[in-house]
Protein backbone atom coordinates (compact mmCIF):
# COMPACT_ATOMS: atom_id res chain seq x y z
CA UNK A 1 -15.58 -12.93 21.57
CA UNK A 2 -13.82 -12.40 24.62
CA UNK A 3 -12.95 -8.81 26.02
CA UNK A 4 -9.21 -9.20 26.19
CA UNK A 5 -7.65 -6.14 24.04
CA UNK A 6 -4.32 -6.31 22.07
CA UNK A 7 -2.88 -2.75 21.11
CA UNK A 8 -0.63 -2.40 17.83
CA UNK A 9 0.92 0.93 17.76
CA UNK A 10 3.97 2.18 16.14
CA UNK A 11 5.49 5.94 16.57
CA UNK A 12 5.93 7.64 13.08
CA UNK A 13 9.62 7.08 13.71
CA UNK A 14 9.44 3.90 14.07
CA UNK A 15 7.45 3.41 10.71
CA UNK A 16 9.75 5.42 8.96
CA UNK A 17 12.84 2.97 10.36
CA UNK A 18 10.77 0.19 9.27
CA UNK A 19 10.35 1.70 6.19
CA UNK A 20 13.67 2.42 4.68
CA UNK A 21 15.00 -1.19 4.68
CA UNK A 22 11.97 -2.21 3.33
CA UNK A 23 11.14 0.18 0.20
CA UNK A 24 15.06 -0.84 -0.09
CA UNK A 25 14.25 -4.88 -0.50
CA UNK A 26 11.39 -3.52 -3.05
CA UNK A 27 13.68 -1.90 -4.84
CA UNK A 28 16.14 -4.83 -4.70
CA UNK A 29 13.38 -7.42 -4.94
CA UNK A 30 11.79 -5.87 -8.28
CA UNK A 31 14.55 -4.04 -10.13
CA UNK A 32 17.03 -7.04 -9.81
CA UNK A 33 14.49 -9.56 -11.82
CA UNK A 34 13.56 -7.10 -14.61
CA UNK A 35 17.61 -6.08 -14.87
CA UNK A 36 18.54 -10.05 -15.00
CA UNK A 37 15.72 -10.30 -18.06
CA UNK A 38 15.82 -7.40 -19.73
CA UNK A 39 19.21 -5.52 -18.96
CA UNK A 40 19.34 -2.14 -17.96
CA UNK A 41 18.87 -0.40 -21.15
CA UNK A 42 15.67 -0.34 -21.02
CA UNK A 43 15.77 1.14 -17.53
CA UNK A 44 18.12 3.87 -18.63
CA UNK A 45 15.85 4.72 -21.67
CA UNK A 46 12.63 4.73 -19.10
CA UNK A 47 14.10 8.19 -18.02
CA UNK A 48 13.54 9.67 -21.12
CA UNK A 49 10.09 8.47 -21.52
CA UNK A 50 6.75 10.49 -21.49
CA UNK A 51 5.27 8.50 -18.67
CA UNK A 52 8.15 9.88 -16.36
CA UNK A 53 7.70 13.52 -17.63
CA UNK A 54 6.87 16.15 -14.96
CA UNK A 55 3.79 16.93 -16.37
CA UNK A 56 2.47 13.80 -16.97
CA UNK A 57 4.20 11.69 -13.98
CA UNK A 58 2.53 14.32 -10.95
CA UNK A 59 -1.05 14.35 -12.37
CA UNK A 60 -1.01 10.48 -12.51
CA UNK A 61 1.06 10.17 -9.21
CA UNK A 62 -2.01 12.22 -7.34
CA UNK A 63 -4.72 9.92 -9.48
CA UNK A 64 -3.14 6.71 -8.13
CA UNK A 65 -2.25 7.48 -4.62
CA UNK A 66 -6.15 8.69 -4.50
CA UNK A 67 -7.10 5.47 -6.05
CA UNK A 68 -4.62 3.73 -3.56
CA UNK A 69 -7.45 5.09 -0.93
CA UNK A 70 -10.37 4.40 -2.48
CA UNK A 71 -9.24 0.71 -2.99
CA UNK A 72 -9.10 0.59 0.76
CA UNK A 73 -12.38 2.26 1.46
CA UNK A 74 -14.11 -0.23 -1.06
CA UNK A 75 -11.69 -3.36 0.75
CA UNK A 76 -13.05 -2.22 4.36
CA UNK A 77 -16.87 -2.02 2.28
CA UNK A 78 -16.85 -5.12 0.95
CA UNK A 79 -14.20 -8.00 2.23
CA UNK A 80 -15.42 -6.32 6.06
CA UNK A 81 -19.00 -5.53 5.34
CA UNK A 82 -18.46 -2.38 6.84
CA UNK A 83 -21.34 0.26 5.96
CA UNK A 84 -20.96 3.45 4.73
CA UNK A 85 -21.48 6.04 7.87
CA UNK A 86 -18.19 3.92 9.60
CA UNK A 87 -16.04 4.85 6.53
CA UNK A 88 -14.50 8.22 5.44
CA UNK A 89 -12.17 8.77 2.54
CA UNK A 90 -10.33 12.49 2.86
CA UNK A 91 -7.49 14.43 2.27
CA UNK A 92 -5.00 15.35 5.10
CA UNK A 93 -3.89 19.20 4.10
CA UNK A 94 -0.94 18.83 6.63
CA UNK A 95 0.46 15.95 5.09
CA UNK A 96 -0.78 16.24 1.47
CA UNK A 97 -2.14 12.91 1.31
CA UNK A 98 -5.39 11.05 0.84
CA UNK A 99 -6.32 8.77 3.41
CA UNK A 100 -9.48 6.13 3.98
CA UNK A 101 -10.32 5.49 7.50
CA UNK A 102 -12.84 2.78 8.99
CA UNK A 103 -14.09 3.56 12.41
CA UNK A 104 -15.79 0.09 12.78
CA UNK A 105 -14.33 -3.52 13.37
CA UNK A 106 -13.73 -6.13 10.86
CA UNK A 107 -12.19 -9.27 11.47
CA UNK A 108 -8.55 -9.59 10.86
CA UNK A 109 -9.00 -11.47 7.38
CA UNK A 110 -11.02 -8.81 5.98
CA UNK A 111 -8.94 -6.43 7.33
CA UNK A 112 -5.31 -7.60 6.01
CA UNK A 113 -7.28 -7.73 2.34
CA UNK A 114 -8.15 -4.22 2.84
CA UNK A 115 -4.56 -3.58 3.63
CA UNK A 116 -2.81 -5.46 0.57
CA UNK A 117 -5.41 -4.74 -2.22
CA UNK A 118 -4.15 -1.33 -2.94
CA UNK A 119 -0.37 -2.05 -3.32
CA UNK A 120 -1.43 -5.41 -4.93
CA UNK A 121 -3.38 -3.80 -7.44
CA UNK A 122 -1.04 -0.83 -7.85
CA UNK A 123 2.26 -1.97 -7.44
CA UNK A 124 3.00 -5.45 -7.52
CA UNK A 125 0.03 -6.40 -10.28
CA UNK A 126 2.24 -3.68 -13.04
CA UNK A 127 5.39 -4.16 -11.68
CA UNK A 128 4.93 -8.55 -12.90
CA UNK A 129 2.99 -7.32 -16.02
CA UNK A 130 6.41 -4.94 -16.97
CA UNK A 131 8.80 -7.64 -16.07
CA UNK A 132 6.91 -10.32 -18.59
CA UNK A 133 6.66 -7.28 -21.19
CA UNK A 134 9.85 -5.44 -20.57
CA UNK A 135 7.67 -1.85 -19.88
CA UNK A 136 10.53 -0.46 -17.87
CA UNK A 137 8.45 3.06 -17.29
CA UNK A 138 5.39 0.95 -15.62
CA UNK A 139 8.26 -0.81 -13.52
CA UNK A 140 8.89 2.46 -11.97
CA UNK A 141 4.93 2.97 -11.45
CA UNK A 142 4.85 -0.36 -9.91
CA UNK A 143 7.90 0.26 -7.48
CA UNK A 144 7.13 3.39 -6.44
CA UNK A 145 3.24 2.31 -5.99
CA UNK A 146 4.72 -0.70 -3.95
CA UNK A 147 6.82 1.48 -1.63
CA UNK A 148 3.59 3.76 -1.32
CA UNK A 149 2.00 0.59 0.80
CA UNK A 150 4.93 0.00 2.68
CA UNK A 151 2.65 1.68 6.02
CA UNK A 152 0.15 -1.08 4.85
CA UNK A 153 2.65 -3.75 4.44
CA UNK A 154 4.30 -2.55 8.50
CA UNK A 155 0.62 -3.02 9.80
CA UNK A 156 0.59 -6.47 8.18
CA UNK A 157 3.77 -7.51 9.85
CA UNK A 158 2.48 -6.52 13.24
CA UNK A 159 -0.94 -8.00 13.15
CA UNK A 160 0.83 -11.05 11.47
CA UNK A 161 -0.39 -13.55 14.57
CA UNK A 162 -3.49 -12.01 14.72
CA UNK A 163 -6.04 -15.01 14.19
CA UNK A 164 -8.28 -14.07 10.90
CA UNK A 165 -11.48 -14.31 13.49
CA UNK A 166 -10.32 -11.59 15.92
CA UNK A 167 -11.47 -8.36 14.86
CA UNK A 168 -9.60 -5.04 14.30
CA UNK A 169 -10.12 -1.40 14.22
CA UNK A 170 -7.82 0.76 13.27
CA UNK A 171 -6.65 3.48 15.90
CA UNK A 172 -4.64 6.78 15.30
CA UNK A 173 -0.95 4.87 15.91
CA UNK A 174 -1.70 1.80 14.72
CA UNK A 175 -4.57 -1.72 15.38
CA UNK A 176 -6.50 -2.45 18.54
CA UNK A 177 -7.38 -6.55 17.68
CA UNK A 178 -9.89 -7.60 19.97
């Protein structure tokens, strides 16, 4: 491996100007097909439903963006072979969010699995299953659990010509690929 460094880094507002046009397309790119099929009655009706209550919708909202980290932290175990004492799963009080970190280098194609598998899983996995079914309230879970990896999805674009045998760690603005 040679020593030659490439930094990826991206200010916050940055990612959040990336961001908007692209939960946008989500939106777009998953409500559209499910509309075309099933109409929007259903959609309309999902805002009624139990799923989308208050008190069920937060509990299961916190569950899944958890589990959103833990898929990660098992991704960077098992497609990098990273051990344990390199990875940390936490919860960021000044943001209110759950994050999974992985201090160690993995190479690029382990790393880019460890970045999709959660919004794969999570979003794009229940948002096909509720446009073959018609489930317009797991559409919404699917969306919104879609959007949720749209930091994950920004990373992917900029380590996109990254060969899958360089290696990566993640840093606090964004990759270092070496």
């Amino acid at each position: 491996m040679n020593n030659l460094k490439t930094n990826f880094t991206i200010s916050s507002l940055q990612a959040n100007l990336y961001a908007i046009p692209l939960a946008i397309f989500i939106v777009a790119a998953l409500y559209i097909p499910f509309i075309l099929v099933w109409g929007i009655s259903p959609l309309m009706k999902a805002l009624y439903s139990p799923y989308l209550s208050l008190q069920v919708f937060l509990p299961v909202f916190i569950l899944l963006a958890l589990l959103h980290e833990i898929i990660h932290w098992l991704a960077f175990r098992l497609a990098g072979k990273i051990g344990p004492s390199h990875l940390k799963i936490g919860f960021q009080w000044k943001t209110l969010t759950p994050y999974a970190h992985c201090d160690a280098a993995m190479k690029a194609s382990a790393y880019r699995i460890s970045l999709i598998l959660p919004a794969l899983l999570l979003g794009i996995i229940p948002s096909i299953v509720a446009l073959i079914f018609g489930v317009s309230w797991l559409l919404i879970y699917g969306i919104i659990f879609t959007i949720v990896g749209g930091g994950d999805f920004i990373i992917l674009w900029l380590i996109r010509k990254v060969k899958k045998i360089n290696y990566c760690r993640i840093i606090p603005a964004g990759v270092d690929v070496k």
